[in-house]
Every structure is written in structure tokens, then in C-alpha cells.
PDB file of N, CA and C in Angstrom:
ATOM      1  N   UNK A   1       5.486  -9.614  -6.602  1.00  0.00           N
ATOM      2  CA  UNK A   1       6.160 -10.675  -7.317  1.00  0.00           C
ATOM      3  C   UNK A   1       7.671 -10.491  -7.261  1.00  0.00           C
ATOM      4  N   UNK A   2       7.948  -9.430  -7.412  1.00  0.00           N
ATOM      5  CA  UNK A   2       9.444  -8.659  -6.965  1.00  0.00           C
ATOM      6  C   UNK A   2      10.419  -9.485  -5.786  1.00  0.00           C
ATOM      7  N   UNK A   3       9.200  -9.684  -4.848  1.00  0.00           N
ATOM      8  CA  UNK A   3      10.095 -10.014  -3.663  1.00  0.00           C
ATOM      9  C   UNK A   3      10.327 -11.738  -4.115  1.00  0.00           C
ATOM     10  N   UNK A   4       9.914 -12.513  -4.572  1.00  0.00           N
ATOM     11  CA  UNK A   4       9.774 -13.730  -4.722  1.00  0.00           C
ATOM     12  C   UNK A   4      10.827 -14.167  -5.903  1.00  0.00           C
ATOM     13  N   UNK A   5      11.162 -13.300  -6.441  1.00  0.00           N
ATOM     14  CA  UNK A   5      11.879 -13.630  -7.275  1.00  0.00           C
ATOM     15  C   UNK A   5      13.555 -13.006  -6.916  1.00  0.00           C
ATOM     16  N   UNK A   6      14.088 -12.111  -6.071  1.00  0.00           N
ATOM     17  CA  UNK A   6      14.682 -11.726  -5.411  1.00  0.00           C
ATOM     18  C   UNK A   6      14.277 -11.809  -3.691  1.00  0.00           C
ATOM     19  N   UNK A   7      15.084 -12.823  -3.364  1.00  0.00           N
ATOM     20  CA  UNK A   7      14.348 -13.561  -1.746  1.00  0.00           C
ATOM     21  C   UNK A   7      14.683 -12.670  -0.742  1.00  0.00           C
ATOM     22  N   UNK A   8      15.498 -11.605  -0.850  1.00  0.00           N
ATOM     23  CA  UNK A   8      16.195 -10.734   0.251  1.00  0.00           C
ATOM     24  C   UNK A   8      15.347  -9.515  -0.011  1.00  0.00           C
ATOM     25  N   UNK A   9      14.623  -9.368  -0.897  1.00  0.00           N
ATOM     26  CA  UNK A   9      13.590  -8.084  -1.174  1.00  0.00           C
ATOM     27  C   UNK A   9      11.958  -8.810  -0.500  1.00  0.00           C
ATOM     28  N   UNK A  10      11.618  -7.367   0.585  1.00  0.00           N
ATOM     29  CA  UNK A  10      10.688  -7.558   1.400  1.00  0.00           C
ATOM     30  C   UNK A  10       9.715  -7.452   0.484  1.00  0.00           C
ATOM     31  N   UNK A  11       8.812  -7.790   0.959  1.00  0.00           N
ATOM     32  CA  UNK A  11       6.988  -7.461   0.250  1.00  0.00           C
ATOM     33  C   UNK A  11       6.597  -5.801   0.555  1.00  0.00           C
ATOM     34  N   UNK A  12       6.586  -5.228  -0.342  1.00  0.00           N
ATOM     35  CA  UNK A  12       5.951  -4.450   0.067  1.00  0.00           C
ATOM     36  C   UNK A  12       4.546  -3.571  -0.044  1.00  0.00           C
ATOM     37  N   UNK A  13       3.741  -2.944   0.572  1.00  0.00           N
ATOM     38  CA  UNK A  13       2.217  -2.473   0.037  1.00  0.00           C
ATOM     39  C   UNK A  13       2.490  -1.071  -1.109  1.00  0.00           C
ATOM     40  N   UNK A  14       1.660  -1.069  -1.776  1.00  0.00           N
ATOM     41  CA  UNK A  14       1.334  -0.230  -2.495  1.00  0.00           C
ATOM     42  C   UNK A  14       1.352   1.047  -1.826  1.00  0.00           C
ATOM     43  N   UNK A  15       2.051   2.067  -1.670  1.00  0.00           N
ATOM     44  CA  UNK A  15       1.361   3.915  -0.878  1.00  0.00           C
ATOM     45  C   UNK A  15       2.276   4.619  -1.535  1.00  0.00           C
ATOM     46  N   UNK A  16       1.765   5.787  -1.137  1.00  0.00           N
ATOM     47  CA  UNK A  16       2.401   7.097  -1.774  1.00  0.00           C
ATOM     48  C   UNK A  16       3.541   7.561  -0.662  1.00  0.00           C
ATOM     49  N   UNK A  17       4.832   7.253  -1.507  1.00  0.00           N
ATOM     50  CA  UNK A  17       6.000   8.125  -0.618  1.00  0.00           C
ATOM     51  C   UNK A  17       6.217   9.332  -0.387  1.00  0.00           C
ATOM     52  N   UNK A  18       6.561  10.259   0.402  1.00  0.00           N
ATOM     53  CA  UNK A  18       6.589  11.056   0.671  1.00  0.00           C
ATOM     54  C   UNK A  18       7.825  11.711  -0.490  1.00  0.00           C
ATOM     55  N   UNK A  19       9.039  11.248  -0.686  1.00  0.00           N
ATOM     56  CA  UNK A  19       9.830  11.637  -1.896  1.00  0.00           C
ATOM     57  C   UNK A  19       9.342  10.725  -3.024  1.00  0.00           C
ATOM     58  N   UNK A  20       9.838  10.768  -4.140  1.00  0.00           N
ATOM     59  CA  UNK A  20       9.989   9.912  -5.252  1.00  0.00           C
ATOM     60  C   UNK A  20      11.434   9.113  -5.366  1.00  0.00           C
ATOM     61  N   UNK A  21      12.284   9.461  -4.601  1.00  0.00           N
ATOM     62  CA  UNK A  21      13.504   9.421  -4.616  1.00  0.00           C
ATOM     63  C   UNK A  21      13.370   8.522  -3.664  1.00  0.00           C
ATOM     64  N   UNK A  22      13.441   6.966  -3.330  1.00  0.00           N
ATOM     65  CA  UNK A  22      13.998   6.168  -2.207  1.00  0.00           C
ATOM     66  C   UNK A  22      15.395   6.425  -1.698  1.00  0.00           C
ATOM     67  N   UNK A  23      15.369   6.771  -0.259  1.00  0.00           N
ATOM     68  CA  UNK A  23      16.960   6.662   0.340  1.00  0.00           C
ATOM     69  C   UNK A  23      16.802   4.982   0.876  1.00  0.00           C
ATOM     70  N   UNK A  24      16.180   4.192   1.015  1.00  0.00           N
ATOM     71  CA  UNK A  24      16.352   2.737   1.538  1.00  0.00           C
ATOM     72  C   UNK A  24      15.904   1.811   0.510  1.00  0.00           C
ATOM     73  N   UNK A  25      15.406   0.584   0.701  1.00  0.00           N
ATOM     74  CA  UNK A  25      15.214  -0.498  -0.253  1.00  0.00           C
ATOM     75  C   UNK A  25      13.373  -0.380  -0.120  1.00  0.00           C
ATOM     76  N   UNK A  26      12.490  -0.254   0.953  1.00  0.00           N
ATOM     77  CA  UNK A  26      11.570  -0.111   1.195  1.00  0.00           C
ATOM     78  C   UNK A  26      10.812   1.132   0.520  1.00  0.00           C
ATOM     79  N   UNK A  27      11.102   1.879   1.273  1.00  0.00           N
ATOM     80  CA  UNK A  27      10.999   3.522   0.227  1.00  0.00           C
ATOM     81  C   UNK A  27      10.833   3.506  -1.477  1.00  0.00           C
ATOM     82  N   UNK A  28      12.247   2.820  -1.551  1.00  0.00           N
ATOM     83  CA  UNK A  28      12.242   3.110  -3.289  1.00  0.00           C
ATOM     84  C   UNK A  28      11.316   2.216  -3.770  1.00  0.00           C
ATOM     85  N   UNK A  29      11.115   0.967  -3.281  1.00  0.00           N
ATOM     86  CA  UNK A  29      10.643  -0.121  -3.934  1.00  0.00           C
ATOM     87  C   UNK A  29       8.987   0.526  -3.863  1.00  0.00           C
ATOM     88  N   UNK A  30       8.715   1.385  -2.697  1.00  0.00           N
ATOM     89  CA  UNK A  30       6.696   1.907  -2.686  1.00  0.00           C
ATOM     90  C   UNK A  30       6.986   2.557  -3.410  1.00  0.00           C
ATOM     91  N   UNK A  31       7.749   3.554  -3.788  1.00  0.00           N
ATOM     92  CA  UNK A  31       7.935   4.887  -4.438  1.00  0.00           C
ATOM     93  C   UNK A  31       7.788   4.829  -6.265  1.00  0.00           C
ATOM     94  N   UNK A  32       8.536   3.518  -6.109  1.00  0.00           N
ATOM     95  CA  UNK A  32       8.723   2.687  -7.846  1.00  0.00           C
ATOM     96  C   UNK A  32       7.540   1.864  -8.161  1.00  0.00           C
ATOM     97  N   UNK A  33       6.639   1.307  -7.434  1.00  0.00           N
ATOM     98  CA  UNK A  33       5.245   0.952  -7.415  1.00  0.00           C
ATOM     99  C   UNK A  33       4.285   1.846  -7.839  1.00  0.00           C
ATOM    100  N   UNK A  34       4.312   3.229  -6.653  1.00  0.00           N
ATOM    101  CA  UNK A  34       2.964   3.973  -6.582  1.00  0.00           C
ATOM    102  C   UNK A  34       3.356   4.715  -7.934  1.00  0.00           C
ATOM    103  N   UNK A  35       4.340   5.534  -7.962  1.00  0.00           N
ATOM    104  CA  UNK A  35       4.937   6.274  -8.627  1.00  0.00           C
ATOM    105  C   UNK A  35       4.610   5.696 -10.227  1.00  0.00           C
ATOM    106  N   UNK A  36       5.130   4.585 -10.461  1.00  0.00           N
ATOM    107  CA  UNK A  36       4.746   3.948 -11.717  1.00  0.00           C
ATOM    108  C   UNK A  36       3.220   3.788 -12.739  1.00  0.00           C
ATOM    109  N   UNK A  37       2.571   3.317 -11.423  1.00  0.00           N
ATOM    110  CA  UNK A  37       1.337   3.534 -11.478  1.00  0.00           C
ATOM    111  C   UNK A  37       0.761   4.631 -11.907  1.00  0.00           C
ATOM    112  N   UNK A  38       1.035   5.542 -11.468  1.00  0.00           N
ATOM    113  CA  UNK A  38       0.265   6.858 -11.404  1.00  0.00           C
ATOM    114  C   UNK A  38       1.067   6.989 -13.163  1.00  0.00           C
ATOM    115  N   UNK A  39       2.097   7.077 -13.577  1.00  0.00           N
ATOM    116  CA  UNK A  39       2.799   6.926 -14.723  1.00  0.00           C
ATOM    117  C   UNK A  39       2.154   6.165 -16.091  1.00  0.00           C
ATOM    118  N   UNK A  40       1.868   4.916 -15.375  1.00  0.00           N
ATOM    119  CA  UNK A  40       1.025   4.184 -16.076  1.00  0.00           C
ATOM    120  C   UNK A  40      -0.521   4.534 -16.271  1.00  0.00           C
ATOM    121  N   UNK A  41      -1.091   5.033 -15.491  1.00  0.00           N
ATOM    122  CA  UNK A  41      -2.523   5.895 -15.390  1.00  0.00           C
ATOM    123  C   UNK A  41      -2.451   6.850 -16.335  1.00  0.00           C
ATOM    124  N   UNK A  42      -1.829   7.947 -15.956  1.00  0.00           N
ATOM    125  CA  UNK A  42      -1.934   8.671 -17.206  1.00  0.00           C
ATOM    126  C   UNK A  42      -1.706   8.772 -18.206  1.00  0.00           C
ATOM    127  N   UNK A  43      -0.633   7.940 -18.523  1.00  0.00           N
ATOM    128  CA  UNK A  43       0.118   7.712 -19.924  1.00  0.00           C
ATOM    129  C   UNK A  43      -0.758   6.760 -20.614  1.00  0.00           C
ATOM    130  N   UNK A  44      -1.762   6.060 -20.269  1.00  0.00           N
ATOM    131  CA  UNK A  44      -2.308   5.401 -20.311  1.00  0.00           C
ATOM    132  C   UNK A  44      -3.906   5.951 -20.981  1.00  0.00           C
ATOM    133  N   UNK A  45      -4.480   6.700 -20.148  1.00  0.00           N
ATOM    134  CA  UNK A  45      -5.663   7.529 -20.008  1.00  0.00           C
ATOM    135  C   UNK A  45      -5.277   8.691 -21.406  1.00  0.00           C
ATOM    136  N   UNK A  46      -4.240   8.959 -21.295  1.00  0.00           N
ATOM    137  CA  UNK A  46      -3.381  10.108 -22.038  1.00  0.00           C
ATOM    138  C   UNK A  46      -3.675   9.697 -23.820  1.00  0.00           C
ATOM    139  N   UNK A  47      -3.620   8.601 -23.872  1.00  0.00           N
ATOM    140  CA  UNK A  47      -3.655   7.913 -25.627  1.00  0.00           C
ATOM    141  C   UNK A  47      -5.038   7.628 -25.733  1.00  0.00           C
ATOM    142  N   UNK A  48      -5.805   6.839 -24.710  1.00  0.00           N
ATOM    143  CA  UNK A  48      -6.972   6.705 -24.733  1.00  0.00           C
ATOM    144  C   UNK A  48      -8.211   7.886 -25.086  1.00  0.00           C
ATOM    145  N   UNK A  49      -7.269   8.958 -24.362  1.00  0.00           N
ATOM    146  CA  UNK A  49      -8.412  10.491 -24.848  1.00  0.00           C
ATOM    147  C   UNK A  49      -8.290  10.474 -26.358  1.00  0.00           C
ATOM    148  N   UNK A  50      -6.673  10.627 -26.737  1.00  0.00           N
ATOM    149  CA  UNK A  50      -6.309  10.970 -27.902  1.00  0.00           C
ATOM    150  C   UNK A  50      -6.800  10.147 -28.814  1.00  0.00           C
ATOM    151  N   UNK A  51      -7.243   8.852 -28.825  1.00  0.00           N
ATOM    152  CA  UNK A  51      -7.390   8.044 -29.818  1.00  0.00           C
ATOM    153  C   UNK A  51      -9.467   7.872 -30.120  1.00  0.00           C
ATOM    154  N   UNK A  52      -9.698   8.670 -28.679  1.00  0.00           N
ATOM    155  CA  UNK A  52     -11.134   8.832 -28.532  1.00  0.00           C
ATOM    156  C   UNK A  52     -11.417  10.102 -29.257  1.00  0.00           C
ATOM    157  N   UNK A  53     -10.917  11.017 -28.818  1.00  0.00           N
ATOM    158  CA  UNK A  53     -10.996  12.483 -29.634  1.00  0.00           C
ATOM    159  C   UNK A  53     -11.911  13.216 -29.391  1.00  0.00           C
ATOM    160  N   UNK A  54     -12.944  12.612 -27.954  1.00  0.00           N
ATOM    161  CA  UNK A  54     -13.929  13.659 -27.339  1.00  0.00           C
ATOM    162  C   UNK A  54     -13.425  13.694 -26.185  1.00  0.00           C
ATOM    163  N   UNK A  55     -14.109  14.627 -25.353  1.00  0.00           N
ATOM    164  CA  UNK A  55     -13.861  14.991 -23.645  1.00  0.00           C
ATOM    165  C   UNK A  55     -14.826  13.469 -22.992  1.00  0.00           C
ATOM    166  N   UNK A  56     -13.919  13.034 -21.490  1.00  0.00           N
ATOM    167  CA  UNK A  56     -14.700  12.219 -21.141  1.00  0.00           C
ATOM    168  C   UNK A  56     -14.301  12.076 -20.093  1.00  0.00           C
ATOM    169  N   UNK A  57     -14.929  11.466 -18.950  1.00  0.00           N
ATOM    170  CA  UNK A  57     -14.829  11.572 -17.631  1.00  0.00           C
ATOM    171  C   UNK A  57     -14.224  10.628 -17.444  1.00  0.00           C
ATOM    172  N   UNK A  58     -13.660  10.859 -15.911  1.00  0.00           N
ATOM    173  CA  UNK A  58     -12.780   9.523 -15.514  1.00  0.00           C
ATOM    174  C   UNK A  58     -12.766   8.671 -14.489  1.00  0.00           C
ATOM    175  N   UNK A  59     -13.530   7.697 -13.959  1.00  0.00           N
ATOM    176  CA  UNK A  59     -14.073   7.421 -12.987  1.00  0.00           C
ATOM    177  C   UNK A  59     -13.156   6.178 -12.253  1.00  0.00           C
ATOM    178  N   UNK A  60     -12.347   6.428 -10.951  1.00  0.00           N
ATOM    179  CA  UNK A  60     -11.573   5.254 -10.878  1.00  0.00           C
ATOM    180  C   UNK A  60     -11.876   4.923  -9.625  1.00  0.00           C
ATOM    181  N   UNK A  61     -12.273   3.220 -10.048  1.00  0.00           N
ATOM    182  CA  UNK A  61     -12.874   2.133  -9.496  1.00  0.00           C
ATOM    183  C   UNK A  61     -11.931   0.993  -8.994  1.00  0.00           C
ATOM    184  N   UNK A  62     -12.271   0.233  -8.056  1.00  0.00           N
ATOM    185  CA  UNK A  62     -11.858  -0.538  -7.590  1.00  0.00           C
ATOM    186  C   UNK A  62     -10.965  -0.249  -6.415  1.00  0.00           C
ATOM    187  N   UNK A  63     -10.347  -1.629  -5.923  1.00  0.00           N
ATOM    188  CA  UNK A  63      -9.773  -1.453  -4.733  1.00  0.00           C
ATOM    189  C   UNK A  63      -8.660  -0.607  -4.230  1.00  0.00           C
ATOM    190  N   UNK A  64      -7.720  -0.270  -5.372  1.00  0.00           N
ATOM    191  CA  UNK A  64      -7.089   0.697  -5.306  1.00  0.00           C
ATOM    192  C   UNK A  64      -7.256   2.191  -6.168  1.00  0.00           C
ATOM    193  N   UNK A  65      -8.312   2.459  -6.345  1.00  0.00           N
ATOM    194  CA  UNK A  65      -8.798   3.455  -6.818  1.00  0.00           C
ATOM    195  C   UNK A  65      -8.100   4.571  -5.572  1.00  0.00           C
ATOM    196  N   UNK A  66      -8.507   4.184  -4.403  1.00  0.00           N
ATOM    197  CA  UNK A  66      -8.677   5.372  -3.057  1.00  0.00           C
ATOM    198  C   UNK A  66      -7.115   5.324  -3.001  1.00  0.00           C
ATOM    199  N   UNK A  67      -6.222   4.807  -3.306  1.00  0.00           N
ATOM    200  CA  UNK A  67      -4.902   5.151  -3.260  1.00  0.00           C
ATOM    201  C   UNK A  67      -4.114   6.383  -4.618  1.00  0.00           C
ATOM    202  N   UNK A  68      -5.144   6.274  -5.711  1.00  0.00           N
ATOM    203  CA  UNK A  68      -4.406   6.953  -7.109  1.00  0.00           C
ATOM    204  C   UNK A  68      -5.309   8.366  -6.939  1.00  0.00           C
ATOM    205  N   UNK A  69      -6.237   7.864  -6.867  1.00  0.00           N
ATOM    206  CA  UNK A  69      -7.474   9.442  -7.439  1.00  0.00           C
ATOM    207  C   UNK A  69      -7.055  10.523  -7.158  1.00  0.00           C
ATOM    208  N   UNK A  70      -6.447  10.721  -6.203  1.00  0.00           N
ATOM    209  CA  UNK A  70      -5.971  12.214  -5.621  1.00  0.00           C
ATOM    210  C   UNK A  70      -4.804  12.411  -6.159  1.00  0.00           C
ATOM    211  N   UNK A  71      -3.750  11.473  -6.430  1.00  0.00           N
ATOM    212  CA  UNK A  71      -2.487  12.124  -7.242  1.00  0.00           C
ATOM    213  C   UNK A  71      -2.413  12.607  -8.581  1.00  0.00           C
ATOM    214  N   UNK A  72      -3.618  12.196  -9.024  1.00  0.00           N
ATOM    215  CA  UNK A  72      -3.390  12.615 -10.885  1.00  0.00           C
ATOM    216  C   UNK A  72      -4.436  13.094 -10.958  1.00  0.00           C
ATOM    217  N   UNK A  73      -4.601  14.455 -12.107  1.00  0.00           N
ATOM    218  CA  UNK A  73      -5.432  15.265 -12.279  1.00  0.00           C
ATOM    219  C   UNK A  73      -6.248  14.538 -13.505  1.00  0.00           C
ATOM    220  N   UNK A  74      -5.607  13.277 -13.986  1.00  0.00           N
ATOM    221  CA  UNK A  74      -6.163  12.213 -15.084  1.00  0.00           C
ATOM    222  C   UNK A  74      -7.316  11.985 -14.545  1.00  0.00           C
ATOM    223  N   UNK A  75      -7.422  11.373 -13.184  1.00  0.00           N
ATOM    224  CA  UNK A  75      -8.974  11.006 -12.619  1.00  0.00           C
ATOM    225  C   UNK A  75      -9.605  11.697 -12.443  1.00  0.00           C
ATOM    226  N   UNK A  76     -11.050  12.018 -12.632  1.00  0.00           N
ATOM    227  CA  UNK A  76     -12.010  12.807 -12.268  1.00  0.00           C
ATOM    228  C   UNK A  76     -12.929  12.324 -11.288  1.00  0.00           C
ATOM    229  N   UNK A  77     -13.353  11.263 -11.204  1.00  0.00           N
ATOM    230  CA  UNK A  77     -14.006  11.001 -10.302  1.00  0.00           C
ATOM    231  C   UNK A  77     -13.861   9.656  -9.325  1.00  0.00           C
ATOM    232  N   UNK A  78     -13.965   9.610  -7.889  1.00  0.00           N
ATOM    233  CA  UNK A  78     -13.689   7.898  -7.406  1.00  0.00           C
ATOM    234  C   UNK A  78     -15.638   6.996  -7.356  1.00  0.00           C
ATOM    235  N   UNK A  79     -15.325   5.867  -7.779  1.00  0.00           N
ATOM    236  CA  UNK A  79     -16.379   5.245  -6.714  1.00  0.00           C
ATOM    237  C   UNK A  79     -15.757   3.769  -6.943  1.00  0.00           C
ATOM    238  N   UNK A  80     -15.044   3.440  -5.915  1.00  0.00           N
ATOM    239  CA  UNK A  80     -14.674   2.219  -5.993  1.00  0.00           C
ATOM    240  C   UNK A  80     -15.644   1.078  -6.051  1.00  0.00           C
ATOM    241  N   UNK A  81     -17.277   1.248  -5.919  1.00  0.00           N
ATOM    242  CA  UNK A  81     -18.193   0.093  -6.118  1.00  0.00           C
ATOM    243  C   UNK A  81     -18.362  -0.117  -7.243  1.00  0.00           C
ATOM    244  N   UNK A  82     -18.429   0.831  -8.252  1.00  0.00           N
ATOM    245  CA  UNK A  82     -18.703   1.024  -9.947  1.00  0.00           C
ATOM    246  C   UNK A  82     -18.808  -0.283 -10.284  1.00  0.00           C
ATOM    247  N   UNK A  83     -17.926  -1.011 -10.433  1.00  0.00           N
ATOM    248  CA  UNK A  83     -17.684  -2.380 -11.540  1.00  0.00           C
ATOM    249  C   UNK A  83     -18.973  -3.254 -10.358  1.00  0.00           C
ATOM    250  N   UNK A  84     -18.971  -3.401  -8.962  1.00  0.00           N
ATOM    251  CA  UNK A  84     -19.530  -4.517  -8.987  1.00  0.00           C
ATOM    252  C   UNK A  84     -21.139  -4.010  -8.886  1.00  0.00           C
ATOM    253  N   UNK A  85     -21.479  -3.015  -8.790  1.00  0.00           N
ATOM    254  CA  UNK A  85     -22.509  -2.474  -9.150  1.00  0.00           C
ATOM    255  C   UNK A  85     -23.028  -2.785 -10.219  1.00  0.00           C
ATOM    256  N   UNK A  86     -22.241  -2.603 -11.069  1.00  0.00           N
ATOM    257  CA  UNK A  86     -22.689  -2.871 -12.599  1.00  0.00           C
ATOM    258  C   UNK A  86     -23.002  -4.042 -12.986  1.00  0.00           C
ATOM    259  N   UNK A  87     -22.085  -4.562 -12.566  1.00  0.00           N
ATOM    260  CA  UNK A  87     -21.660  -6.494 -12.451  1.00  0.00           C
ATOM    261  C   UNK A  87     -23.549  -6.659 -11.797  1.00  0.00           C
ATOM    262  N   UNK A  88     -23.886  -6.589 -11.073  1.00  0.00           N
ATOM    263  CA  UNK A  88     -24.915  -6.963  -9.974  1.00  0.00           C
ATOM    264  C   UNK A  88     -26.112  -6.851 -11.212  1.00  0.00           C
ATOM    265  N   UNK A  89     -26.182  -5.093 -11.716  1.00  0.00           N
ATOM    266  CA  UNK A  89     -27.066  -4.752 -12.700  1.00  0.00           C
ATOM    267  C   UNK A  89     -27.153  -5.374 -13.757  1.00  0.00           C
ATOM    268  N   UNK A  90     -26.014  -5.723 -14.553  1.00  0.00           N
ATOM    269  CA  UNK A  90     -26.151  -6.883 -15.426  1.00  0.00           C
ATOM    270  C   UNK A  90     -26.776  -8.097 -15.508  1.00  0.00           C
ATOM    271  N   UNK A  91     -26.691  -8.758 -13.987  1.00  0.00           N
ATOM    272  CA  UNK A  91     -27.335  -9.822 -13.494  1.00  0.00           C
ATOM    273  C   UNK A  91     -28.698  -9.615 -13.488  1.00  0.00           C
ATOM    274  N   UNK A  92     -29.189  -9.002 -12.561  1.00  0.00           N
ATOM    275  CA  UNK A  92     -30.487  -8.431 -12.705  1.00  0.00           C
ATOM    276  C   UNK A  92     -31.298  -8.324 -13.747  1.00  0.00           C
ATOM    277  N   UNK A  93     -30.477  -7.492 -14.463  1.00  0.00           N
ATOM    278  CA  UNK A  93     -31.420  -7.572 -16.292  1.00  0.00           C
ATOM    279  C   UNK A  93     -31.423  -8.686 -17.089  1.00  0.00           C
ATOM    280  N   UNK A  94     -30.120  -9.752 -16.877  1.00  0.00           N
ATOM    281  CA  UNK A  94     -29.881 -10.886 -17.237  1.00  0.00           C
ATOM    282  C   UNK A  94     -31.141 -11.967 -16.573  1.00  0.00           C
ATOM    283  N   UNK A  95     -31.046 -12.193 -15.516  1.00  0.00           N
ATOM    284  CA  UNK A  95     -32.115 -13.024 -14.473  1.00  0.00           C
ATOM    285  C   UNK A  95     -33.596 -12.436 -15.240  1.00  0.00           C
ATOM    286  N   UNK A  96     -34.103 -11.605 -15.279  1.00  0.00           N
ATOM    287  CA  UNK A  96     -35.248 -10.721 -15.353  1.00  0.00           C
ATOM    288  C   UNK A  96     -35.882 -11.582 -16.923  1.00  0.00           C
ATOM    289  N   UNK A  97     -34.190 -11.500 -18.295  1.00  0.00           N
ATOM    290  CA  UNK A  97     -35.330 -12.096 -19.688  1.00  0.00           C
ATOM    291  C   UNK A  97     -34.855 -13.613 -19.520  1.00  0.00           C
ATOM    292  N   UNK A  98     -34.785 -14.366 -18.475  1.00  0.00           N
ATOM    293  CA  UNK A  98     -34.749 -15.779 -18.830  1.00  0.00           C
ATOM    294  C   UNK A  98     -35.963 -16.375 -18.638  1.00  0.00           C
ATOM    295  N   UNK A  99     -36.400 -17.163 -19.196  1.00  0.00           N
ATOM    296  CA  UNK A  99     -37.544 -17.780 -19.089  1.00  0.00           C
ATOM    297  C   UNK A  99     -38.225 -18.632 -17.674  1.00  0.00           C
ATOM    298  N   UNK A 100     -39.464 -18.462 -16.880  1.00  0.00           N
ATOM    299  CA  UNK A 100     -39.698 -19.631 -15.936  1.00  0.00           C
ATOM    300  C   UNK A 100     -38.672 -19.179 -14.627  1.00  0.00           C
TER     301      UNK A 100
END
């Protein structure tokens, strides 16, 4: 959305930079994405334990799951199918008590 609202700023994908520190406009702008993220993950996950107050696993799903899981020791486990798996299973048990 970044780039669209500033027209001279490229699009760029989501990845993990090699510094955190951008020396170009490209660099900083993945670096301030991934970087954030991972920021937002744990800080995130971080209140959620605390406000839970037991131990609990951490399973990260979806399409960009395979980009975070390995940088933060917050995630414990990947399966990016999880949600539509579930989604599917829901259906299933749903379809199964309708009548006819």
C-alpha cells in the first residue's frame, strides 16, 4: 500500500534481509516489512501468553507462515494448511447434522 500512496516507491515482496539496516530504498523498505513483522509476532504472541498464563504451542499457518517460523523462537511449529484444513473439517461436521 506504501508504494501507492508514495508513486516513486517500488512494490516490494515480503523477505528477510540480510542486514536490518537498509543501505537503498528496496532493502530498507523488505527489511521494515519483514523485520516489523517478526516485531509484531512476538510482541504480539508475547501478551497473549501473558494474559493466557499457561504454556502453549505455537503453530504458524498460512501463506506466509514459511517466511516468519524460522526467525522467531515465538513459533513453535509451521503447517501452513492448518486453517483450511480446519475450515474443510468444519464443513464436514456441518454437512454431516443437516437434515435430507
Amino acid at each position: 500500500a506504501l508504494h501507492k500512496a508514495a508513486a516513486m516507491l517500488p512494490r516490494v515482496a515480503v523477505a528477510r534481509t540480510q542486514s536490518v539496516i537498509g543501505k537503498d530504498t528496496v532493502p530498507a523498505m523488505q527489511s521494515g516489512l519483514f523485520w516489523g513483522y517478526i516485531g509484531l509476532i512476538e510482541g504480539l504472541l508475547t501478551r497473549i501468553k501473558e494474559e493466557y498464563g499457561r504454556p502453549m504451542t505455537v503453530i504458524a499457518t498460512g501463506g506466509l507462515a514459511k517466511a516468519f517460523h524460522k526467525q522467531t523462537a515465538a513459533i513453535d511449529h509451521l503447517d501452513p494448511d492448518l486453517t483450511i484444513r480446519g475450515l474443510i473439517l468444519i464443513h464436514a461436521r456441518n454437512a454431516a447434522k443437516r437434515p435430507g
